[in-house]
Protein backbone atom coordinates (compact mmCIF):
# COMPACT_ATOMS: atom_id res chain seq x y z
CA UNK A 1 5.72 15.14 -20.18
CA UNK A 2 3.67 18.48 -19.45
CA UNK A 3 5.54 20.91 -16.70
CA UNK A 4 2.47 21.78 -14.53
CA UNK A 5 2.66 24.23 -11.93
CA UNK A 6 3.79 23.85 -8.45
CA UNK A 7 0.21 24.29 -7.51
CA UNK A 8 -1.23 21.76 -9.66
CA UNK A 9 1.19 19.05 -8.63
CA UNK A 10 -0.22 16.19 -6.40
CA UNK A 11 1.92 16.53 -3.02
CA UNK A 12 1.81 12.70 -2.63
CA UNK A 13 3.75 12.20 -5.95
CA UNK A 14 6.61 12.87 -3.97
CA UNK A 15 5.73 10.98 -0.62
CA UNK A 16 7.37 8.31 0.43
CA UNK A 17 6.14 4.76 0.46
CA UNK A 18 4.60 3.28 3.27
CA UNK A 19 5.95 0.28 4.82
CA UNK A 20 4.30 -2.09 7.14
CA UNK A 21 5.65 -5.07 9.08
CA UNK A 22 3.96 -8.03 10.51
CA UNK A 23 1.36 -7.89 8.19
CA UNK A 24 -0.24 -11.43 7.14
CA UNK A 25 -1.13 -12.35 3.92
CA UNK A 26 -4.84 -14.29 4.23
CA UNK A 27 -5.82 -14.29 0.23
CA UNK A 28 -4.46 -13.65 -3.19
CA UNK A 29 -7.71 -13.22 -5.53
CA UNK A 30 -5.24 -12.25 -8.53
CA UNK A 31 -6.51 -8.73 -8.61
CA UNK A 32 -5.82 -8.09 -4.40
CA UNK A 33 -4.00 -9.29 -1.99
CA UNK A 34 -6.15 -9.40 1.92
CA UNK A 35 -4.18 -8.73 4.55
CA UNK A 36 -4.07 -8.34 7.84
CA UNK A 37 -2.05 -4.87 9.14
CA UNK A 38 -2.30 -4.35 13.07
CA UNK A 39 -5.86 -4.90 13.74
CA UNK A 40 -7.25 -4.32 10.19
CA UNK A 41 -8.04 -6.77 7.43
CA UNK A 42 -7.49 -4.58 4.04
CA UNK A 43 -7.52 -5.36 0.07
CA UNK A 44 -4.59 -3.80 -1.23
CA UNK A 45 -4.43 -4.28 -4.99
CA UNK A 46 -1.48 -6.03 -6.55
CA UNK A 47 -0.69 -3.58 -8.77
CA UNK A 48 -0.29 -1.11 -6.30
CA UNK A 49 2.15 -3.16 -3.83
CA UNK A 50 5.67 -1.88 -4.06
CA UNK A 51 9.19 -3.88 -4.49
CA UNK A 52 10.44 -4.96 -1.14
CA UNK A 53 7.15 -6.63 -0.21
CA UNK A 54 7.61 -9.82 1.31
CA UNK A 55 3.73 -11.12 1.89
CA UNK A 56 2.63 -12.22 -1.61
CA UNK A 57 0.19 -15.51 -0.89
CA UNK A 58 -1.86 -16.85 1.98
CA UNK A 59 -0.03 -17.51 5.42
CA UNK A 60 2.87 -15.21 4.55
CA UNK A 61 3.87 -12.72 7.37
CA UNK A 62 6.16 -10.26 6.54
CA UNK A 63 6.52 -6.47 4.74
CA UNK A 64 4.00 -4.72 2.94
CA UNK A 65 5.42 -1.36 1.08
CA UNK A 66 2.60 0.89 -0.31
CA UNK A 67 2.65 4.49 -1.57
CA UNK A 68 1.28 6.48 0.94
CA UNK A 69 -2.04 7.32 -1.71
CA UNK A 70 -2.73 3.66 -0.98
CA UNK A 71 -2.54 3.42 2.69
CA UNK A 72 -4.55 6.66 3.17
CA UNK A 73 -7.46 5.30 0.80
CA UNK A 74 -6.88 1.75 2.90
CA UNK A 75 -6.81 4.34 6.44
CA UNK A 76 -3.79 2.47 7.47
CA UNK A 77 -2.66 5.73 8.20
CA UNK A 78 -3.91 9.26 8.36
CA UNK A 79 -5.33 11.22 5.76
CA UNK A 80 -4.35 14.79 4.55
């Protein structure tokens, strides 16, 4: 592992995850998983959904934990 410095570090590496509830699951292609958060239908790829998720195949409605990188590029929240 390389020791960059502070500067070059990505702030998000250290965010925390993002976690959504009452989000639907609508579709699992195999490679994402569409969902419906709030008022938004977003593909969130599966290898990008965190342990502790609870919506993994159509009709589920439960937890979706993210990292943060995700739900910015996904605008489920705010960007930097």
């Amino acid at each position: 592992m390389v020791d960059l410095p502070e500067s070059m570090v990505d702030v998000r590496e250290s965010e925390e995850p993002c976690e959504f509830r009452g989000v639907e699951a609508l579709e699992n292609t195999g490679l994402v998983l569409r969902c419906r958060v709030a008022d938004k239908v977003v593909a969130v790829p599966l290898l990008r959904i965190l342990p502790g998720t609870t919506v993994h195949r159509s009709g589920d409605l439960g937890v979706l934990i993210v990292p943060a990188e995700v739900a910015e590029d996904l605008r489920l929240i705010p960007q930097l």
